[in-house]
Protein backbone atom coordinates (compact mmCIF):
# COMPACT_ATOMS: atom_id res chain seq x y z
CA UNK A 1 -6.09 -29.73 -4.94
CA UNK A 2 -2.50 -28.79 -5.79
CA UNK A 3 -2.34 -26.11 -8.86
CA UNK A 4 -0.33 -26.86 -11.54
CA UNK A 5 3.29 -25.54 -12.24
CA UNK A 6 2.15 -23.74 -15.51
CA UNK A 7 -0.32 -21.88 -13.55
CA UNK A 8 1.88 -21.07 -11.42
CA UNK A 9 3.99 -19.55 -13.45
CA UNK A 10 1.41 -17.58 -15.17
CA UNK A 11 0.40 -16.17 -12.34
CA UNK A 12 3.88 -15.24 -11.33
CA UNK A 13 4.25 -13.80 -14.77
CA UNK A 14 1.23 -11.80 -14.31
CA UNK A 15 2.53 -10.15 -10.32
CA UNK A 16 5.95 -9.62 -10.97
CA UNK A 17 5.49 -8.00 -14.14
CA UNK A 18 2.26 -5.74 -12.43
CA UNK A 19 4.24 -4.97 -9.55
CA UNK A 20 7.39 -4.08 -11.13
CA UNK A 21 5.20 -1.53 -13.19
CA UNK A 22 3.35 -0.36 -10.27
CA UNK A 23 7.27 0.41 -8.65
CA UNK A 24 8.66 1.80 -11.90
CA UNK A 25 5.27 4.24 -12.34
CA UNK A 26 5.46 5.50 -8.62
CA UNK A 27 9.14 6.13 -8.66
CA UNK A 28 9.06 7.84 -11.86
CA UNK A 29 5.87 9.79 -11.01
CA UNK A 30 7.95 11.25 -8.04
CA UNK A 31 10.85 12.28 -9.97
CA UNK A 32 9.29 14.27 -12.13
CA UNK A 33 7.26 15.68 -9.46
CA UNK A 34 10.36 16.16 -7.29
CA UNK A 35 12.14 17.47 -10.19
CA UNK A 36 9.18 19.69 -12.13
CA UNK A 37 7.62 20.93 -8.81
CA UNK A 38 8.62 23.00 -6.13
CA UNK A 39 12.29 21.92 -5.04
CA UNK A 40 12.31 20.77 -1.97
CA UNK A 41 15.01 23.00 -0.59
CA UNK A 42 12.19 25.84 -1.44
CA UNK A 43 9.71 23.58 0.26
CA UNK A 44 11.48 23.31 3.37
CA UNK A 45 11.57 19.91 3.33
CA UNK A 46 14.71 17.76 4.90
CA UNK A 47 16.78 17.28 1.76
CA UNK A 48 18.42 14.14 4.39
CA UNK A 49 14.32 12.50 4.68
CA UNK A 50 13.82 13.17 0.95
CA UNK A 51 17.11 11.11 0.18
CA UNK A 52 16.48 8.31 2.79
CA UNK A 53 12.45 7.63 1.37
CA UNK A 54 13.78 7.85 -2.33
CA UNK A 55 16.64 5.39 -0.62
CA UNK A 56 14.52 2.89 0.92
CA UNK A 57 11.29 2.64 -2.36
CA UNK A 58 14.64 2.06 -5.05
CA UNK A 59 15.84 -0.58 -1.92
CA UNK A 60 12.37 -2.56 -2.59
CA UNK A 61 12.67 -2.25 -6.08
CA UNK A 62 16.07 -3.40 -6.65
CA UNK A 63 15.02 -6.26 -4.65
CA UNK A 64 12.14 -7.12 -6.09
CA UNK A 65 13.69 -7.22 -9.76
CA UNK A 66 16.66 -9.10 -8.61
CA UNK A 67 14.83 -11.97 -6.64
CA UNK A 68 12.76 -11.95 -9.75
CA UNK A 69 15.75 -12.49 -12.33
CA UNK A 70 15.24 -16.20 -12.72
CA UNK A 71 11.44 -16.04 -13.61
CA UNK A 72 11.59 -18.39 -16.16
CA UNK A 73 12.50 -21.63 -14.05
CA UNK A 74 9.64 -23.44 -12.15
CA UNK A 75 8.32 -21.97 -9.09
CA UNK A 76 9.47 -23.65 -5.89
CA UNK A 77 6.24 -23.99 -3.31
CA UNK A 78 6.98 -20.80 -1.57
CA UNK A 79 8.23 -18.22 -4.94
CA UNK A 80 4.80 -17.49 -5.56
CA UNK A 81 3.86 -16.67 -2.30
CA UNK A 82 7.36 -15.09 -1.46
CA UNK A 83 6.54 -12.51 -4.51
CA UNK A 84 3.21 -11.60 -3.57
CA UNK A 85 4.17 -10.95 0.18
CA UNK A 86 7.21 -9.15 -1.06
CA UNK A 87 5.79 -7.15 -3.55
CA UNK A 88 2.44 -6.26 -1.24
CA UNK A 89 5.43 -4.82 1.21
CA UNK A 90 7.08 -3.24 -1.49
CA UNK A 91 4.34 -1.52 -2.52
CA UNK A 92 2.99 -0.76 0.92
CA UNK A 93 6.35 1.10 1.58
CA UNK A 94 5.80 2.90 -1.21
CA UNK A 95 2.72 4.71 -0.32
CA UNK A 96 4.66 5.16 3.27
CA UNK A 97 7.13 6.97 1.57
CA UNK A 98 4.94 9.24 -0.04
CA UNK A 99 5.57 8.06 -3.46
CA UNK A 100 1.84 6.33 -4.69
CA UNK A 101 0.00 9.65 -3.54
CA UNK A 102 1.79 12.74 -1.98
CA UNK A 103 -0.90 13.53 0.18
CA UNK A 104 -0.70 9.94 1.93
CA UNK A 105 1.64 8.17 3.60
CA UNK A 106 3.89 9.38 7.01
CA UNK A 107 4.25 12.97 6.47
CA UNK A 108 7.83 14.35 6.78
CA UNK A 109 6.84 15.29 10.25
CA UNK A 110 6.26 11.23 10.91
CA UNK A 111 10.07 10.56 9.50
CA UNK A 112 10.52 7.94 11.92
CA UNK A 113 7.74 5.99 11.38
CA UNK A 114 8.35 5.92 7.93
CA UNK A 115 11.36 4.55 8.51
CA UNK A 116 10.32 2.38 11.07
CA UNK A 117 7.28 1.00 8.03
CA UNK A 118 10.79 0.48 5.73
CA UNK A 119 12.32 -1.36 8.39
CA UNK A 120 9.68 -3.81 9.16
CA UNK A 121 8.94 -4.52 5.89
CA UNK A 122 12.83 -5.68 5.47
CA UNK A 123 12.60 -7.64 7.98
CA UNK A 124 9.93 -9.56 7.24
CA UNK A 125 11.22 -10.28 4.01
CA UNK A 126 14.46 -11.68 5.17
CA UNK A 127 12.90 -13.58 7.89
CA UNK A 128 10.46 -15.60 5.17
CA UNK A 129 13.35 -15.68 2.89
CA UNK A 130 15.28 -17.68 6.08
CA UNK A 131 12.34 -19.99 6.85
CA UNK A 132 11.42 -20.48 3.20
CA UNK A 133 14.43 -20.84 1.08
CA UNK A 134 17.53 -22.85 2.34
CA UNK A 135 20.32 -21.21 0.23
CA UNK A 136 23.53 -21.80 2.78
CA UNK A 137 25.39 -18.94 0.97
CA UNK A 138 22.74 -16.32 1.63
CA UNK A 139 21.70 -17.00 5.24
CA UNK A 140 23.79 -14.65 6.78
CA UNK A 141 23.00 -12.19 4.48
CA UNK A 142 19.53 -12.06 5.37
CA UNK A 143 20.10 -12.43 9.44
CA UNK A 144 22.35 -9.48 8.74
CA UNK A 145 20.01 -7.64 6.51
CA UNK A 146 17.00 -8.57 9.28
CA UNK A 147 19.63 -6.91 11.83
CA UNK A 148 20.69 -4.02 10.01
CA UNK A 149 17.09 -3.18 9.62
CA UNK A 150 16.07 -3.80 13.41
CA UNK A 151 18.98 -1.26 13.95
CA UNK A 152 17.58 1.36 12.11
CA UNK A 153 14.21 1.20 13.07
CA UNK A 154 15.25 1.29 16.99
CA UNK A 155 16.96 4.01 16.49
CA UNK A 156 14.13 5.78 14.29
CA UNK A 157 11.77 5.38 17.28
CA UNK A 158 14.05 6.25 19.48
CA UNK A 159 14.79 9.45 17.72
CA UNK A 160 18.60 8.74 16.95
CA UNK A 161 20.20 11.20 14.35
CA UNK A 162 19.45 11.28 10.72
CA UNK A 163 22.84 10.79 9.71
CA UNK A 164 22.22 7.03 11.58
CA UNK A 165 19.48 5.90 9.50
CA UNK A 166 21.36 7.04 6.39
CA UNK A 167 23.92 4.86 7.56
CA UNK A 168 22.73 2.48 8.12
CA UNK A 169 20.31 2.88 4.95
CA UNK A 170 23.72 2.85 3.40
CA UNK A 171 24.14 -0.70 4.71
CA UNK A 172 21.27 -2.64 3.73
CA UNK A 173 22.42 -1.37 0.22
CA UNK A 174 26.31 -2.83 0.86
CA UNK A 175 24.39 -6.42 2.01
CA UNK A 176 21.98 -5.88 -1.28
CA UNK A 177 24.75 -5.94 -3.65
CA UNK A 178 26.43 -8.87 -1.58
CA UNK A 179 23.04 -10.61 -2.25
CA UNK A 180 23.24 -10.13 -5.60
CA UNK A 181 26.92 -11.06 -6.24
CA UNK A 182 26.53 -14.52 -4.59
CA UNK A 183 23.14 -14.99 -5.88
């Protein structure tokens, strides 16, 4: 039984506008706590981690509102599917990160696998994105992005620096706004 386009839609509607408030709530929830609370230079806390988690959860975000732009048109087969996935990932990252509850998620301790969580979750996205949507202009792009990602999760488990994975953090951002500009 196929279901129809309007449902679709609806449903779409419905998750990317629940998601994007689920990001928007968690992000803000942990500025204010970052900024009201105890700063983490007091807290002893890696000022390099904090910057890298806060880099990765705005990553998904951006993402997630950008792929979303174009809600109005009819869903392809694999949009609504794509956001769900995406925005279960998103999400997921987000408790990794800390950012959904304080007291869950990879402690700062567990940096790496934090990262590691961020990584995977990229690419995983840009690997679905490859097999599911045949844009020419933003294939390599994505095999970059998937890459860039693999990088910086090798060397999170491998204990490379922390300047690396900012880096490298720092690229995934430089391929995001290519995405966007030839989007």
């Amino acid at each position: 039984m196929a279901i129809e386009p309007e449902t679709k839609k609806a449903f779409r509607y419905m998750w990317v506008a629940g998601a994007l408030g689920a990001y928007f709530i968690a992000v803000i929830r942990k500025l204010l706590t970052d900024f009201f609370g105890v700063p983490a230079p007091l807290t002893g806390l890696p000022i390099g981690d904090v910057l890298v988690r806060y880099g990765y959860v705005l990553w998904f975000l951006t993402y997630f509102f950008v792929t979303n732009l174009r809600l109005t048109a009819d869903p392809d087969d694999w949009d609504v599917p794509f956001d769900v996935i995406q925005g279960a990932i998103g999400l997921s990252v987000a408790f990794a990160m800390g950012f959904l509850d304080q007291q869950q998620g990879f402690s700062f301790a567990h940096q790496a696998y934090a990262v590691i969580f961020a990584d995977a979750g990229i690419i995983v996205i840009a690997l679905l994105a490859l097999c599911w949507f045949k844009k020419p202009k933003l294939k390599a792009i994505r095999l970059v992005g998937a890459a860039v990602a693999a990088a910086s999760g090798v060397a999170a488990y491998l204990g490379g620096p922390g300047w690396l994975t900012g880096v490298l953090l720092v690229g995934l951002w430089v391929l995001l706004v290519l995405f966007i500009w030839k989007r």
